[in-house]
C-alpha atoms as a PDB file:
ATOM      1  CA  UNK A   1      24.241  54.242 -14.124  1.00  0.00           C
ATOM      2  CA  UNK A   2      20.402  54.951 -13.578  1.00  0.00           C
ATOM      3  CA  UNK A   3      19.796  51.560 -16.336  1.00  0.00           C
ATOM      4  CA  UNK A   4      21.547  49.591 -13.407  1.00  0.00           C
ATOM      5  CA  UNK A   5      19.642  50.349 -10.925  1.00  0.00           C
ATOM      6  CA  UNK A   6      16.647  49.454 -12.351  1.00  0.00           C
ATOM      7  CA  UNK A   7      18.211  46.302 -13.476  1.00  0.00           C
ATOM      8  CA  UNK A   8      18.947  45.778  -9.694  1.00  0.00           C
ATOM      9  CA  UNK A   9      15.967  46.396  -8.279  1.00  0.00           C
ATOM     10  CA  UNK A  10      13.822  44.597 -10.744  1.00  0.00           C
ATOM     11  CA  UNK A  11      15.971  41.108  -9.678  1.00  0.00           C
ATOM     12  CA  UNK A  12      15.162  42.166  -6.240  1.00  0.00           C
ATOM     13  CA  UNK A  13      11.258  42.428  -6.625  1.00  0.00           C
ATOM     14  CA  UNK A  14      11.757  39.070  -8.668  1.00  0.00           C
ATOM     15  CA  UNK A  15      14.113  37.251  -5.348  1.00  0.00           C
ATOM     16  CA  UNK A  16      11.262  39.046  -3.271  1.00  0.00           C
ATOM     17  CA  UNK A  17       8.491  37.277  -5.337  1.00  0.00           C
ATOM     18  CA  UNK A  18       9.574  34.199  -4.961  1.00  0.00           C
ATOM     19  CA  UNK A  19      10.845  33.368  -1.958  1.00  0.00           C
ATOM     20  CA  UNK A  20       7.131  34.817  -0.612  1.00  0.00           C
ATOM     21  CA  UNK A  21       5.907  32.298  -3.317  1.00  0.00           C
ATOM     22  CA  UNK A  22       8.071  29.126  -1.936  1.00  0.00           C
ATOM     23  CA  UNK A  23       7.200  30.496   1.818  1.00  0.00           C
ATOM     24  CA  UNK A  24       3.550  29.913   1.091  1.00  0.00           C
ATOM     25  CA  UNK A  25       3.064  27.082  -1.298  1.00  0.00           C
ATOM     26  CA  UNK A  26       5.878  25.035   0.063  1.00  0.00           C
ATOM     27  CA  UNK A  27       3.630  24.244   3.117  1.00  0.00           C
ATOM     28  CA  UNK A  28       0.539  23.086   1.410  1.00  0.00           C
ATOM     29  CA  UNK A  29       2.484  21.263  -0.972  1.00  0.00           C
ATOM     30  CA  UNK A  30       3.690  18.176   1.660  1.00  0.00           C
ATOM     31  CA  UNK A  31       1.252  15.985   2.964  1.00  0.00           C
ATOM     32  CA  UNK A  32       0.897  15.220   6.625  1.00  0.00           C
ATOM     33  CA  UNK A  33       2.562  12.033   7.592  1.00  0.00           C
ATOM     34  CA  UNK A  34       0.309   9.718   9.372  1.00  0.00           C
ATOM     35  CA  UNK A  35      -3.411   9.337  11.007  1.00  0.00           C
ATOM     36  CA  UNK A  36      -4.048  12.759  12.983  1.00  0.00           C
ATOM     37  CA  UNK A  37      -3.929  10.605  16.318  1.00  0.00           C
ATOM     38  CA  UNK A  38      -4.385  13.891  18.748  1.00  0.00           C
ATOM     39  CA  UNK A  39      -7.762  14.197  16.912  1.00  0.00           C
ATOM     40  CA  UNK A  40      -8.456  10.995  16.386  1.00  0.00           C
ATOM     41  CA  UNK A  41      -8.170  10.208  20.949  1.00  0.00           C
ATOM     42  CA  UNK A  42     -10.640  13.387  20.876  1.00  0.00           C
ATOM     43  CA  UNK A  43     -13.404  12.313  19.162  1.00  0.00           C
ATOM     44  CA  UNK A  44     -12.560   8.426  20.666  1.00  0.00           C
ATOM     45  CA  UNK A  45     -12.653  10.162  24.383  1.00  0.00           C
ATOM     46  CA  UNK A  46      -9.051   9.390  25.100  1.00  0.00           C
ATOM     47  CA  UNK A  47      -5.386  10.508  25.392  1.00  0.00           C
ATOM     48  CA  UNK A  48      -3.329  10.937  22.314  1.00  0.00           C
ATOM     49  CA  UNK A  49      -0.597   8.569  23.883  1.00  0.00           C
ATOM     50  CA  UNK A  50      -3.490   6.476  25.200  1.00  0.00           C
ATOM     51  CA  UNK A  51      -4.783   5.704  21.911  1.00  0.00           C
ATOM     52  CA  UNK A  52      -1.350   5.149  20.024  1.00  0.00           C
ATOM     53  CA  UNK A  53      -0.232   2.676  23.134  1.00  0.00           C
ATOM     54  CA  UNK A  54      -3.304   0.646  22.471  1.00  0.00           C
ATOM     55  CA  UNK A  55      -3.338   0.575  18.605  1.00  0.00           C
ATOM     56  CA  UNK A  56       0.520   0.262  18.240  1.00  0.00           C
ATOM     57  CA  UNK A  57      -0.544  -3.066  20.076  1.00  0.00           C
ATOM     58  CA  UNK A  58      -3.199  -4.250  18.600  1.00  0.00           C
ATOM     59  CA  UNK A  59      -3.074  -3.475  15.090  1.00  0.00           C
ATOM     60  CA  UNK A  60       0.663  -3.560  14.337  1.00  0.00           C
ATOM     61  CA  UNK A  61       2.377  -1.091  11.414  1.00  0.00           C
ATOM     62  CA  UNK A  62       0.997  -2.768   8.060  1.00  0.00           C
ATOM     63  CA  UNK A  63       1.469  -2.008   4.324  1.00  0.00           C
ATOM     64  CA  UNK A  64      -0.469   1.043   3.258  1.00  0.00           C
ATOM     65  CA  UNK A  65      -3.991   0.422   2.170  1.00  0.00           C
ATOM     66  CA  UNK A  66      -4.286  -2.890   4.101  1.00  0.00           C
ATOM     67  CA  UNK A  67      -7.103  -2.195   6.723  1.00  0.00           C
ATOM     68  CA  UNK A  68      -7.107  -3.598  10.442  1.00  0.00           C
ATOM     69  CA  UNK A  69      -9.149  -7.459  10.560  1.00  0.00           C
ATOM     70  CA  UNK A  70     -12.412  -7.371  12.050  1.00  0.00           C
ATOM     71  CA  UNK A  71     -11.252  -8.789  15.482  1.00  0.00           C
ATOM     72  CA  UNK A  72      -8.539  -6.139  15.513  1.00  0.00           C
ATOM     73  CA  UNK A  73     -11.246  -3.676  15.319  1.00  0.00           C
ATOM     74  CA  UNK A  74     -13.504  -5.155  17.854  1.00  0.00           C
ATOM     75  CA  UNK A  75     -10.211  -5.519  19.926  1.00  0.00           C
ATOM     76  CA  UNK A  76      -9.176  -2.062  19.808  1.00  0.00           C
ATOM     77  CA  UNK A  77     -12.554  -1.015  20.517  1.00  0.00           C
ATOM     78  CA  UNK A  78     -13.092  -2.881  23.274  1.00  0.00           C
ATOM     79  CA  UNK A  79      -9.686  -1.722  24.903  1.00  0.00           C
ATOM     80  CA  UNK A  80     -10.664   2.222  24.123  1.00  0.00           C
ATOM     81  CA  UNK A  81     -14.056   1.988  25.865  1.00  0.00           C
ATOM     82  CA  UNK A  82     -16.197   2.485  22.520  1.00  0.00           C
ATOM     83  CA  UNK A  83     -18.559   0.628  19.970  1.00  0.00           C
ATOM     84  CA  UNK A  84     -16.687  -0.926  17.022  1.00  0.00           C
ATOM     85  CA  UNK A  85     -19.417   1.297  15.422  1.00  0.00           C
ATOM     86  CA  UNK A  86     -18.063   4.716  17.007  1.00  0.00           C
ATOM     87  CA  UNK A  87     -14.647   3.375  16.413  1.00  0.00           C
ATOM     88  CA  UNK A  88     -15.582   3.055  12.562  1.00  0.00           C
ATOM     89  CA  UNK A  89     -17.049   6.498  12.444  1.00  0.00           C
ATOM     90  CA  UNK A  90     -14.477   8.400  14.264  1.00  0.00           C
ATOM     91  CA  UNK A  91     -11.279   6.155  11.391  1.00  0.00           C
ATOM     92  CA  UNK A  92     -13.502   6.746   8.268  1.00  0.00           C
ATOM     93  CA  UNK A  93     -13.830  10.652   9.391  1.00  0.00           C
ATOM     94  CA  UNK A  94     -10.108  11.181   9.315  1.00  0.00           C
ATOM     95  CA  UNK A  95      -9.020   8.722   6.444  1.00  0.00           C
ATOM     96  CA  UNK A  96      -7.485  10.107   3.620  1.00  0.00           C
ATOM     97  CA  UNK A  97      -9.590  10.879   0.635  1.00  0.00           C
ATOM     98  CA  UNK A  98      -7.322   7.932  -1.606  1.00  0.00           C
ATOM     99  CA  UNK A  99      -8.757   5.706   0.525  1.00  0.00           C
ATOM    100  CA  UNK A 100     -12.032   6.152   1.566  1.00  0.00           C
ATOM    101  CA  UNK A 101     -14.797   4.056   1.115  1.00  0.00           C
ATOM    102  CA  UNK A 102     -16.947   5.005  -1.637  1.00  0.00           C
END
């Protein structure tokens, strides 16, 4: 009877393991999905639903990796209140590291 037990608890401590294993890797394992926009209005001086109103507009949803046109950008920057040149800063600062310039 005692061999059982220890049988028992030993697939316990192993459950225990890793489900506390899945709990904390599981997060870090998914990237975010999309541009952190909240931060993103912050550093632009604007409102999260602010900025996404005007970008939604002005640069439309496009295929990953294909980067707003130079009007769009002076276009979007114009309607936010900043310098295309802020406006670069503040995109290149929260761009993913697959796609930053290098």
């Amino acid at each position: 009877m005692r061999g059982i037990g220890y049988r028992l608890t030993d697939m316990l401590v192993i459950a225990a393991c890793s489900l506390t294993f899945v709990a904390v890797v599981s997060p870090w394992r998914h990237e975010p999905q999309g541009p952190p926009i909240g931060l993103i209005a912050q550093d632009l001086g604007t409102t999260p639903e602010h900025f996404q109103q005007v970008a939604e507009k002005i640069v439309p949803r496009r295929p990953a990796g294909s980067p707003p046109t130079e009007a769009q950008k002076r276009e979007l920057a114009a309607a936010l209140d900043v310098s295309v040149e802020q406006l670069d800063t503040v995109m290149e600062k929260y761009r993913p590291d697959r796609l930053k310039q290098r």
